[in-house]
Every structure is written in structure tokens, then in C-alpha cells.
PDB file of N, CA and C in Angstrom:
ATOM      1  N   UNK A   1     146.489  62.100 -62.201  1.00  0.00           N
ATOM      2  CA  UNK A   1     147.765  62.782 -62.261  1.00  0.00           C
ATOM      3  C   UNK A   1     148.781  61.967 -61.481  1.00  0.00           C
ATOM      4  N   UNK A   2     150.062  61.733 -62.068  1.00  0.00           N
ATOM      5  CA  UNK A   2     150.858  61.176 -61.081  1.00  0.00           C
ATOM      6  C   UNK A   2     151.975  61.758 -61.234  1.00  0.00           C
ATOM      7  N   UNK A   3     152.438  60.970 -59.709  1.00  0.00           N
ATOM      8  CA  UNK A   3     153.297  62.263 -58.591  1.00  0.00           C
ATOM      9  C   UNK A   3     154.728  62.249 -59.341  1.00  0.00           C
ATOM     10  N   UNK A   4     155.665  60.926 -59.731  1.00  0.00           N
ATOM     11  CA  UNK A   4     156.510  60.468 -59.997  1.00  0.00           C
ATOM     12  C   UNK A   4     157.248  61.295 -60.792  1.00  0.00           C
ATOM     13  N   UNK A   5     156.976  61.589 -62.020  1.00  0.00           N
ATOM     14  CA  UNK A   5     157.430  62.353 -63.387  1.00  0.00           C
ATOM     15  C   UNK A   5     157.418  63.807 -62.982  1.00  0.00           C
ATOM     16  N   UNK A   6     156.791  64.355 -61.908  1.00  0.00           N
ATOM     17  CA  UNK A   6     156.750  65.450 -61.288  1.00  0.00           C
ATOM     18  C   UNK A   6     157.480  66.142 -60.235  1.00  0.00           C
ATOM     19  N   UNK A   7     158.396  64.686 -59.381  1.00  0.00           N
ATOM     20  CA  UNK A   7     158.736  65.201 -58.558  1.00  0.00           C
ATOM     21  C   UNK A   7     160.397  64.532 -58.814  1.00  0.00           C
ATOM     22  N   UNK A   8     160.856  64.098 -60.129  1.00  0.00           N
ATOM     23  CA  UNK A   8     162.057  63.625 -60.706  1.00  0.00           C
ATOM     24  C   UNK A   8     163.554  64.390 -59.807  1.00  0.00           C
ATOM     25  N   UNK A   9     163.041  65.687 -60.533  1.00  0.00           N
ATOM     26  CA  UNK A   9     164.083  66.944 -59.865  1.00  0.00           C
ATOM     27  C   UNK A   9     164.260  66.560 -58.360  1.00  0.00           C
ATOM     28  N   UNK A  10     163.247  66.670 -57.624  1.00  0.00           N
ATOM     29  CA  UNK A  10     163.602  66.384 -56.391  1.00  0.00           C
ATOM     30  C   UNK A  10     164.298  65.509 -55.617  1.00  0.00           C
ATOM     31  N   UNK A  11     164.376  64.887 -55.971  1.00  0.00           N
ATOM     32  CA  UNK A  11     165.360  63.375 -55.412  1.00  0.00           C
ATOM     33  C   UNK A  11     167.068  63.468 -55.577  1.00  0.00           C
ATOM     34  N   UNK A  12     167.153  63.934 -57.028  1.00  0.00           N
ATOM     35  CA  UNK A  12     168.610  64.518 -56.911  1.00  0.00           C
ATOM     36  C   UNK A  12     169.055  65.474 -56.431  1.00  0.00           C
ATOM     37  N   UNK A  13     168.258  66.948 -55.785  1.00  0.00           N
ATOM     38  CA  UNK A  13     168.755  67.776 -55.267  1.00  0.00           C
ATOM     39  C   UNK A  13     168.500  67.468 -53.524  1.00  0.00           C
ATOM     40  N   UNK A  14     167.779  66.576 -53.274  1.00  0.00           N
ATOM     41  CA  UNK A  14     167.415  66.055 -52.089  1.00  0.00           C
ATOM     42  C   UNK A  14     168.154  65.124 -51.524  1.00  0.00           C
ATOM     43  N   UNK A  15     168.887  64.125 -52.639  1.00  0.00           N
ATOM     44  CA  UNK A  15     169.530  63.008 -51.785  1.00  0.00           C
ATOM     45  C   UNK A  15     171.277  63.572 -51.466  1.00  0.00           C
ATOM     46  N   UNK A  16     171.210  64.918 -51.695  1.00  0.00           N
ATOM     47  CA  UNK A  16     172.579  65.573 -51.233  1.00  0.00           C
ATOM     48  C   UNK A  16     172.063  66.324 -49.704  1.00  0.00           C
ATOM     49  N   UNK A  17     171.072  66.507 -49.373  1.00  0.00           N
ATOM     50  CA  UNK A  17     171.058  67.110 -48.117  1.00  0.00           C
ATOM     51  C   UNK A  17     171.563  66.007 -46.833  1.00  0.00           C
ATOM     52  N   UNK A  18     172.691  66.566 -46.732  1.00  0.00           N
ATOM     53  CA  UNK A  18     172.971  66.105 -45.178  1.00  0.00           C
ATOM     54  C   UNK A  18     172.128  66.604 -43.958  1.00  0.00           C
ATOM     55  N   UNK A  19     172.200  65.019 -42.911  1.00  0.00           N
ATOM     56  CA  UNK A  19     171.613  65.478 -41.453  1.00  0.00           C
ATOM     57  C   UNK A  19     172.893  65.756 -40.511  1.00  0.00           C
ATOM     58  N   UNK A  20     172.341  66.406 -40.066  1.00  0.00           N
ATOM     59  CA  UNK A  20     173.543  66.814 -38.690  1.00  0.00           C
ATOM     60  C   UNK A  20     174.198  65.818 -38.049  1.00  0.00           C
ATOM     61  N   UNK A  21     175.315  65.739 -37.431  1.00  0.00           N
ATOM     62  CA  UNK A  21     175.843  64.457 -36.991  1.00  0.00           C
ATOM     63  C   UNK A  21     175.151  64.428 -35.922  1.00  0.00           C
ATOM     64  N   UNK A  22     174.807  65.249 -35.126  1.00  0.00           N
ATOM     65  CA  UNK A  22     173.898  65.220 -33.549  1.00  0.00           C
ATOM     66  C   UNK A  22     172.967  64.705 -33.532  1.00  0.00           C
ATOM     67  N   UNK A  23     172.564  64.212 -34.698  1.00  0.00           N
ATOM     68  CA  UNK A  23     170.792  64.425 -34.958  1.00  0.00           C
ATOM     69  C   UNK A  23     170.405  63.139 -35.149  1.00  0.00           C
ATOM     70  N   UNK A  24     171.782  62.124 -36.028  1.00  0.00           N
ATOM     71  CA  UNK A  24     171.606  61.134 -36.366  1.00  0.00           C
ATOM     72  C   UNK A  24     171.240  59.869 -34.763  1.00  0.00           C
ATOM     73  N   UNK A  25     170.057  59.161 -35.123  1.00  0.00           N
ATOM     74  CA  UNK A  25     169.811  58.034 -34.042  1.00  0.00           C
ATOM     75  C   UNK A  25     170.088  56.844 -34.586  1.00  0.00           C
ATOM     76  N   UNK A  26     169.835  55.847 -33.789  1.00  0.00           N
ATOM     77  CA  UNK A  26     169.623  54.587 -34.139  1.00  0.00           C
ATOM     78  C   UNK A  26     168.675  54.122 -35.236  1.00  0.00           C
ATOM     79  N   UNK A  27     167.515  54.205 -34.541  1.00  0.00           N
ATOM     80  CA  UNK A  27     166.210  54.136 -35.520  1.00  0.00           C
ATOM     81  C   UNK A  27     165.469  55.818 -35.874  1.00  0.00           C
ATOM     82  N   UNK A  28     166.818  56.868 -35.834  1.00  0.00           N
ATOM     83  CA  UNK A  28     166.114  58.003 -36.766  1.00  0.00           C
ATOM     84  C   UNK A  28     166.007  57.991 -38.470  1.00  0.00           C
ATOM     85  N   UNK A  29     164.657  58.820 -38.958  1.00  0.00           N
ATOM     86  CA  UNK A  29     164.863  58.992 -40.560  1.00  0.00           C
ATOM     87  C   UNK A  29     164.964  60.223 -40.728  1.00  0.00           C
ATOM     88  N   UNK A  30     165.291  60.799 -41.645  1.00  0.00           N
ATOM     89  CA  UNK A  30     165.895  61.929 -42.331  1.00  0.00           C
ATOM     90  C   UNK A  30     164.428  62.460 -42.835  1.00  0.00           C
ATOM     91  N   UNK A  31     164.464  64.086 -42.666  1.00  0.00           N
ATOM     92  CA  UNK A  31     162.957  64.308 -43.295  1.00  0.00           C
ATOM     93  C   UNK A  31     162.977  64.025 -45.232  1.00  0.00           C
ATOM     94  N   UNK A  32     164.164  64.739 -45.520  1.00  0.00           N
ATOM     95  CA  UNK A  32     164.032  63.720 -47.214  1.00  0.00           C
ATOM     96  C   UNK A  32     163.666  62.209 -47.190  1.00  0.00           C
ATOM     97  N   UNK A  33     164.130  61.005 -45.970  1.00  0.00           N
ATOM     98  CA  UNK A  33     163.384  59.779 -46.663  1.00  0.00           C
ATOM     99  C   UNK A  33     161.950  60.000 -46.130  1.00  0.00           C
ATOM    100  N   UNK A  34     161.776  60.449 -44.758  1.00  0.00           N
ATOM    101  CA  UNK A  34     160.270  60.905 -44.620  1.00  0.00           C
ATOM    102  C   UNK A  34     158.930  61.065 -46.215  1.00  0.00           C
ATOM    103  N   UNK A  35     160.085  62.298 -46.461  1.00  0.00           N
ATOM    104  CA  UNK A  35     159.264  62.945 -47.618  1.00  0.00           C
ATOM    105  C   UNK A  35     158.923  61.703 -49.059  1.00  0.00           C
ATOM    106  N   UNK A  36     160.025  60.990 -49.487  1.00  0.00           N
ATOM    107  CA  UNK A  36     159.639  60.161 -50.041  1.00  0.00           C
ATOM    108  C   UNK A  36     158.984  59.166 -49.590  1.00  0.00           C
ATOM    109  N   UNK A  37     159.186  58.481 -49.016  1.00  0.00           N
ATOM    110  CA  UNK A  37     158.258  57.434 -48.779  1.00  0.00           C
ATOM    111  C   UNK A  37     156.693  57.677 -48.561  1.00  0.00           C
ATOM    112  N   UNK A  38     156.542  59.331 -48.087  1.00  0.00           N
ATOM    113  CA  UNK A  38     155.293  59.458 -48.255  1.00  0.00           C
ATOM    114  C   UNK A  38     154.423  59.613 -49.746  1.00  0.00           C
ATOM    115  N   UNK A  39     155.597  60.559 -50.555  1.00  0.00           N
ATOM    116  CA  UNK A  39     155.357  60.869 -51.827  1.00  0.00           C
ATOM    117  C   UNK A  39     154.828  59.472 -52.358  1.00  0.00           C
ATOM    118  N   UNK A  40     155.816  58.332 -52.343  1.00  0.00           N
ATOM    119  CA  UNK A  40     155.276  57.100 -52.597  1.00  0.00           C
ATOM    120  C   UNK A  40     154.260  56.339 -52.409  1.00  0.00           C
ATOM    121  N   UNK A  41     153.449  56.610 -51.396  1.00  0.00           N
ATOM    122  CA  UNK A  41     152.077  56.162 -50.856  1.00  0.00           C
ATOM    123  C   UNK A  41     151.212  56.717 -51.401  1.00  0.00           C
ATOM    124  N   UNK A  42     151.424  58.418 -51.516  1.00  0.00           N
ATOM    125  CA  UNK A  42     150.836  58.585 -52.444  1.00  0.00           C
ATOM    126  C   UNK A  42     150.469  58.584 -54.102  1.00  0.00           C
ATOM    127  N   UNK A  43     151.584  58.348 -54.354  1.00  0.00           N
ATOM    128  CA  UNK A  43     151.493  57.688 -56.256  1.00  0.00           C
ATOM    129  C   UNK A  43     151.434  56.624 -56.106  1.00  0.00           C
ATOM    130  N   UNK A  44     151.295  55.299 -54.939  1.00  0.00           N
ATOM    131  CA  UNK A  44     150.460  54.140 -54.821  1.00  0.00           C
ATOM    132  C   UNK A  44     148.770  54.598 -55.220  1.00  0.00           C
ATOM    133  N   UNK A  45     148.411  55.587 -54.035  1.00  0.00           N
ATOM    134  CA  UNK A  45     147.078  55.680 -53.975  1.00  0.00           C
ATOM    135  C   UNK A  45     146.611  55.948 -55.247  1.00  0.00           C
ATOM    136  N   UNK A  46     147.395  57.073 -55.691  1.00  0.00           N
ATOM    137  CA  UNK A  46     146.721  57.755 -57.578  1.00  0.00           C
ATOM    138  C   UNK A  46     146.694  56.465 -58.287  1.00  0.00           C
ATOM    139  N   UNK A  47     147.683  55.985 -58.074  1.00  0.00           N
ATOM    140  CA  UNK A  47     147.907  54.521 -59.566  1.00  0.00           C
ATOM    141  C   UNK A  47     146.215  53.265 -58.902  1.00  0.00           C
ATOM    142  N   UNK A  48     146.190  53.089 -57.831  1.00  0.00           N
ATOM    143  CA  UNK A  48     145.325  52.669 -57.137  1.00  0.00           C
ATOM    144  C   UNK A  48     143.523  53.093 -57.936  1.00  0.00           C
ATOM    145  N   UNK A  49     143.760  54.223 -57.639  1.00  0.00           N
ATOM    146  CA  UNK A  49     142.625  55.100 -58.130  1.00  0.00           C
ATOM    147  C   UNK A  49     142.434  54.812 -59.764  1.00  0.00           C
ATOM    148  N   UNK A  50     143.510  55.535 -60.130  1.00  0.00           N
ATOM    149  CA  UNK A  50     143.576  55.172 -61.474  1.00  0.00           C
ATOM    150  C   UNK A  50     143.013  53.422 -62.056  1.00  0.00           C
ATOM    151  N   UNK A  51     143.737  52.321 -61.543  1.00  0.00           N
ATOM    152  CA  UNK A  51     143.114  51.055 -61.998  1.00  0.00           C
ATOM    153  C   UNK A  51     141.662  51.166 -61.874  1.00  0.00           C
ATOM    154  N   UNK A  52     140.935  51.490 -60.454  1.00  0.00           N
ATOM    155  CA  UNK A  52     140.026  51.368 -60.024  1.00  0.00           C
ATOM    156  C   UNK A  52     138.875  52.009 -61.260  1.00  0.00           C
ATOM    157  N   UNK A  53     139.251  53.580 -61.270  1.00  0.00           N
ATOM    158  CA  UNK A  53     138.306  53.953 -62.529  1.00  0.00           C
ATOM    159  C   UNK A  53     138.098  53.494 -63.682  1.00  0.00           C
ATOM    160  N   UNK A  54     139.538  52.430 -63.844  1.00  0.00           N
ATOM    161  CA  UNK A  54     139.262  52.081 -65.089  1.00  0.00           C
ATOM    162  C   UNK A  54     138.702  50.631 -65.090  1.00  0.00           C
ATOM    163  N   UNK A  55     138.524  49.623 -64.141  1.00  0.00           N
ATOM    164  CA  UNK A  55     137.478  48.678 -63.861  1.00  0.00           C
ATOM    165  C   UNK A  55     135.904  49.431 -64.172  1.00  0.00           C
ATOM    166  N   UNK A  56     135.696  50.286 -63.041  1.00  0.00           N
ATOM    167  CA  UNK A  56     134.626  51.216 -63.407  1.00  0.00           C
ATOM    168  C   UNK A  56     134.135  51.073 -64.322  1.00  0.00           C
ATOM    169  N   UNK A  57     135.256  51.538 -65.248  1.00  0.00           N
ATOM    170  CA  UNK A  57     134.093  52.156 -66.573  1.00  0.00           C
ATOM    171  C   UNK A  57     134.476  51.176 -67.693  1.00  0.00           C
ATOM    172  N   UNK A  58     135.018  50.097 -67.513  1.00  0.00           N
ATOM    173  CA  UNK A  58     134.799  48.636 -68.291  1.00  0.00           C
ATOM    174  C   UNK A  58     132.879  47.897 -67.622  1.00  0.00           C
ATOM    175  N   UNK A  59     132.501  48.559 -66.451  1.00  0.00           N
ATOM    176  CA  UNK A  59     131.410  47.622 -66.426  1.00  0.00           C
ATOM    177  C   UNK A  59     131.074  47.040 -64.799  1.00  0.00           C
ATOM    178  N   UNK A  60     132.335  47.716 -64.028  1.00  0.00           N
ATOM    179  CA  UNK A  60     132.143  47.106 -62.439  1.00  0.00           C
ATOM    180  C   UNK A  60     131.127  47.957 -62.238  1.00  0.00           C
ATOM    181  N   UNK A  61     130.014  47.374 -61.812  1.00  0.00           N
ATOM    182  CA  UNK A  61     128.893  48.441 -61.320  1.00  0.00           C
ATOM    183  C   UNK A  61     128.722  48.616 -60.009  1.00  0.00           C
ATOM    184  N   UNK A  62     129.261  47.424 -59.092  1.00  0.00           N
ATOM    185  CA  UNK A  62     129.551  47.623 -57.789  1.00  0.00           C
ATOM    186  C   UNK A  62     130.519  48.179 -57.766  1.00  0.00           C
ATOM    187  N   UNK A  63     131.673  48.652 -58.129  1.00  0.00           N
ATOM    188  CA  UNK A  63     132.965  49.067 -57.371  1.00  0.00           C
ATOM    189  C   UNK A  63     132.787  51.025 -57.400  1.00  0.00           C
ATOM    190  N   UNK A  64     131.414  51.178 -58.065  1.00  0.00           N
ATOM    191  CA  UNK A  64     131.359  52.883 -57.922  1.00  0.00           C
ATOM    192  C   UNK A  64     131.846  53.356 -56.642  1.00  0.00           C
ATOM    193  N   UNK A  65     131.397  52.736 -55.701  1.00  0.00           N
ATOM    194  CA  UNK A  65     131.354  53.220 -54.355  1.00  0.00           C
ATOM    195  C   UNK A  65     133.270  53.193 -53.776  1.00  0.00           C
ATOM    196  N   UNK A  66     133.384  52.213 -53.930  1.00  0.00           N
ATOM    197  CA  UNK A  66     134.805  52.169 -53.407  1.00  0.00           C
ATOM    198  C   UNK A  66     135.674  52.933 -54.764  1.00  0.00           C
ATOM    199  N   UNK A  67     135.585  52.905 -55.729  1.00  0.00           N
ATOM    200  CA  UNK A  67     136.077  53.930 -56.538  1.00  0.00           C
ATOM    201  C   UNK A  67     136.305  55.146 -56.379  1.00  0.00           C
ATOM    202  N   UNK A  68     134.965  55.801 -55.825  1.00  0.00           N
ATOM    203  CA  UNK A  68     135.148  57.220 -55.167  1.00  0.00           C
ATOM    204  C   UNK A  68     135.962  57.121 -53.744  1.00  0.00           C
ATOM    205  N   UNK A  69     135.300  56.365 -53.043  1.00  0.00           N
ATOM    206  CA  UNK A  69     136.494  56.237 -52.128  1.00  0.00           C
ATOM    207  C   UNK A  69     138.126  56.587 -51.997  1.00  0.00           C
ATOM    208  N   UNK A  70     138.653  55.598 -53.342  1.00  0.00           N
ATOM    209  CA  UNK A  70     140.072  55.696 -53.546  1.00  0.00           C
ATOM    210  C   UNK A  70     140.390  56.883 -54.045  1.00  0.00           C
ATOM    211  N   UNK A  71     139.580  57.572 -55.162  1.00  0.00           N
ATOM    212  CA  UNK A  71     139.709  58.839 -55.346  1.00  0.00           C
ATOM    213  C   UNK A  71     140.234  59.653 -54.345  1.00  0.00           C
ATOM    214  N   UNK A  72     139.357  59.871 -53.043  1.00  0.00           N
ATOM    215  CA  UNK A  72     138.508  61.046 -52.254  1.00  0.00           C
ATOM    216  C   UNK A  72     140.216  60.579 -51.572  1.00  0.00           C
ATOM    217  N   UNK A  73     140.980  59.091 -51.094  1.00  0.00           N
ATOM    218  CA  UNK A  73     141.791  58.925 -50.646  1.00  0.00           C
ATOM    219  C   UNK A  73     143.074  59.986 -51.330  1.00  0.00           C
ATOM    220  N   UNK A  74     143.282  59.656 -52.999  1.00  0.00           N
ATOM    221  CA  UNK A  74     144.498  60.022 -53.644  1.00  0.00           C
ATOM    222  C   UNK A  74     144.357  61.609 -53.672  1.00  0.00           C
ATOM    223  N   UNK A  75     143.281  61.808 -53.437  1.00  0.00           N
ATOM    224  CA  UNK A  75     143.260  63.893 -53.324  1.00  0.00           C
ATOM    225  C   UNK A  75     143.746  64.509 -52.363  1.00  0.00           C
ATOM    226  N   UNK A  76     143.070  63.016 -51.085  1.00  0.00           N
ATOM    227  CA  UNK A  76     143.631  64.332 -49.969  1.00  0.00           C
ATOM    228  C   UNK A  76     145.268  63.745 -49.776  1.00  0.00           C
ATOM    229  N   UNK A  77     145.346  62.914 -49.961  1.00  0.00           N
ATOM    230  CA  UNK A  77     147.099  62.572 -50.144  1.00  0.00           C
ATOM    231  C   UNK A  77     147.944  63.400 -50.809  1.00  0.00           C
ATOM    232  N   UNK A  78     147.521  63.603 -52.365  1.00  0.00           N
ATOM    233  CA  UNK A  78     148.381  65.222 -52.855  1.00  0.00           C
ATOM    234  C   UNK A  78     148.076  66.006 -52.238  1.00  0.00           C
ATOM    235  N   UNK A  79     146.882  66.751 -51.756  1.00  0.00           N
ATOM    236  CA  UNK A  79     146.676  67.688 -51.031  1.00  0.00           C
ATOM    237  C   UNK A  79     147.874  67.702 -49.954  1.00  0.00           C
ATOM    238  N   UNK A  80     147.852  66.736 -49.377  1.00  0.00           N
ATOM    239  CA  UNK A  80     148.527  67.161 -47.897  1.00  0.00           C
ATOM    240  C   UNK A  80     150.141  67.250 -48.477  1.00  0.00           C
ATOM    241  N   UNK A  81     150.800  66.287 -49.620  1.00  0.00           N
ATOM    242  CA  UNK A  81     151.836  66.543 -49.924  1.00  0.00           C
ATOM    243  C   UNK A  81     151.989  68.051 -50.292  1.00  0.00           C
ATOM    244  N   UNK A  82     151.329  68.325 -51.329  1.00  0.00           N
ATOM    245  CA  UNK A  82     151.242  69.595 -51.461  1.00  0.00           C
ATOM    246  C   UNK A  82     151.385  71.042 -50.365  1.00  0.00           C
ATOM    247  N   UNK A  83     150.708  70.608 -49.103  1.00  0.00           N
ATOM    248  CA  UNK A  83     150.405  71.633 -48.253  1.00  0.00           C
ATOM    249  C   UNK A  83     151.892  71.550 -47.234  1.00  0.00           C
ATOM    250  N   UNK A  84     152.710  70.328 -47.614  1.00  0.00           N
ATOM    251  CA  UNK A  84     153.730  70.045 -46.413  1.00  0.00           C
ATOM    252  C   UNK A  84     154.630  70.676 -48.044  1.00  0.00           C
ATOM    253  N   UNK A  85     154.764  70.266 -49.281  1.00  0.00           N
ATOM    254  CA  UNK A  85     155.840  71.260 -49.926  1.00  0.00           C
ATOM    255  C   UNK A  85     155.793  72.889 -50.213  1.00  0.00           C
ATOM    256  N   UNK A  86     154.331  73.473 -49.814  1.00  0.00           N
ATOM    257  CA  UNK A  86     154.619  74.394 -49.664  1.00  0.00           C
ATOM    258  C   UNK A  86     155.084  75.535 -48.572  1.00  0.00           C
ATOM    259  N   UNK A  87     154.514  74.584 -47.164  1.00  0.00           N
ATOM    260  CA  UNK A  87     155.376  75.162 -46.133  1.00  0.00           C
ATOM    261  C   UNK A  87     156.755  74.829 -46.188  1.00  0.00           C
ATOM    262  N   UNK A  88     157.536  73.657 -46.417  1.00  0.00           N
ATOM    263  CA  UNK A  88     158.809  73.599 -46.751  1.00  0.00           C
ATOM    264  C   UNK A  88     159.602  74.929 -47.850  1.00  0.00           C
ATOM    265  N   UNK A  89     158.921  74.865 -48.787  1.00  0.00           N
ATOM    266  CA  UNK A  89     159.154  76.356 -49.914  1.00  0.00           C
ATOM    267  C   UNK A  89     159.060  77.642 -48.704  1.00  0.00           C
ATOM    268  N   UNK A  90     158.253  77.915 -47.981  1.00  0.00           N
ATOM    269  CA  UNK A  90     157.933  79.003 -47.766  1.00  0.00           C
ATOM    270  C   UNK A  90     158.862  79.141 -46.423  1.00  0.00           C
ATOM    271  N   UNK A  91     159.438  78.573 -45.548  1.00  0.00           N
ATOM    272  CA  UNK A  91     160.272  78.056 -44.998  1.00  0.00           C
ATOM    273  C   UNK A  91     161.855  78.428 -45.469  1.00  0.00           C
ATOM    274  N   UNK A  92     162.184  77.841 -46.512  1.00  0.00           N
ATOM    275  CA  UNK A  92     163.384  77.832 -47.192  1.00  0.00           C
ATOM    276  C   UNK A  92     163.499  79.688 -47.743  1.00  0.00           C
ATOM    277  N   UNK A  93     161.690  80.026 -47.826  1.00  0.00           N
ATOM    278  CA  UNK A  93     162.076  81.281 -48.650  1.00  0.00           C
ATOM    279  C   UNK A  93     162.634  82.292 -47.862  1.00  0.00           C
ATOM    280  N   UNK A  94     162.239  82.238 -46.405  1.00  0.00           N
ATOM    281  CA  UNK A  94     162.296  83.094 -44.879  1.00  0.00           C
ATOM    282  C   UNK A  94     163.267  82.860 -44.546  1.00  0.00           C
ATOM    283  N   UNK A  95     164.158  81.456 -44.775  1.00  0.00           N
ATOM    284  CA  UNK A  95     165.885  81.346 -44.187  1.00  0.00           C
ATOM    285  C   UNK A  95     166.667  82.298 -45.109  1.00  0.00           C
ATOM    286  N   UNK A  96     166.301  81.884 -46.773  1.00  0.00           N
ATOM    287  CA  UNK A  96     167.199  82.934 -47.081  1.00  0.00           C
ATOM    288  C   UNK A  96     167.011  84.538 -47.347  1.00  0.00           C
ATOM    289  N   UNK A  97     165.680  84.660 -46.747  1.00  0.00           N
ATOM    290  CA  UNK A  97     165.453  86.424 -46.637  1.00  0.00           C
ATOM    291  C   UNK A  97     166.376  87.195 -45.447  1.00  0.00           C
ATOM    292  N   UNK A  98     166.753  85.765 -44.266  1.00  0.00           N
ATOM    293  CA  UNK A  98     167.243  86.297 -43.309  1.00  0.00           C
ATOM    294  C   UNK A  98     168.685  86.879 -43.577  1.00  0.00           C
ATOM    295  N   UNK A  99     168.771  88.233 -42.641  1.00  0.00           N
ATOM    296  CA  UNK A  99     170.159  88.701 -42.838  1.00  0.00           C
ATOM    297  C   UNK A  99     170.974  88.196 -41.697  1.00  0.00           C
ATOM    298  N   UNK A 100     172.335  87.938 -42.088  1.00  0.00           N
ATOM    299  CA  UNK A 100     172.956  87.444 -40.888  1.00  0.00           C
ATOM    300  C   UNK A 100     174.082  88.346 -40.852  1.00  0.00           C
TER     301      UNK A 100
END
């Protein structure tokens, strides 16, 4: 599965969030480039994975092992993206439940 074609929407409604002027450092990043650049490591790892299985099953009979490897890598990488966009969602859902 890859991340890219999935997470399209996001980048344009993301690269409008401003950081606070207080907030800005020298060598600070913004949690949107945070978020991408991680997203990106991880659709490295899937595409990674992806070549790998497909050496695999042309005939690499050694690379089983590190194959699963890269796998076991690109799962828990969505996983954790996954687990950091849904506290972000769930987050966003509690700011605007709040009454002010």
C-alpha cells in the first residue's frame, strides 16, 4: 500500500497552517514539515519493501529474511503514522467540541 496517493489532500490543506510568530526558531520545524518528512520515510520504506518482494519472488532465495524484515519495518512505520494521525484527528475533534 502506498502512503502518497493517500495522503494528496493533506499537503494542501496543511501547507496553509501557520506557526506562531513566538514559536518560530532558528533551527525550529513546523509539526506539518515534521509530519511530512516522516510520511516520506515511510513511503520510502513501503516502496523499499515493495522492490524487495518482488526480487523475492523472481528467485532471491536469500533475501527471504531481509524481505520480511523490510516488511515488519514498513508496518510499523504506517502504524505509527497512523497512531500520530489519529491522535492529531482526535485532538482537533476536542478543540472544536470546546465552548468558548
Amino acid at each position: 500500500m502506498l502512503i502518497e496517493p493517500t495522503m494528496k489532500n493533506l499537503w494542501a490543506g496543511a501547507s496553509s497552517a501557520a506557526t506562531p510568530e513566538g514559536q518560530k526558531g532558528a533551527g525550529s520545524t513546523s509539526f506539518v514539515d515534521e509530519l511530512q518528512s516522516k510520511i516520506g520515510e515511510v513511503n520510502s520504506l513501503q516502496n523499499q519493501a515493495n522492490a524487495s518482494m518482488q526480487q523475492s519472488a523472481a528467485g532471491d532465495v536469500n533475501g527471504i529474511p531481509e524481505t520480511m524484515i523490510k516488511l515488519e519495518k514498513a508496518q510499523m512505520g504506517l502504524l505509527l503514522v497512523t497512531k500520530v494521525r489519529d491522535n492529531a484527528l482526535q485532538a482537533y475533534q476536542q478543540v472544536m467540541q470546546m465552548q468558548f
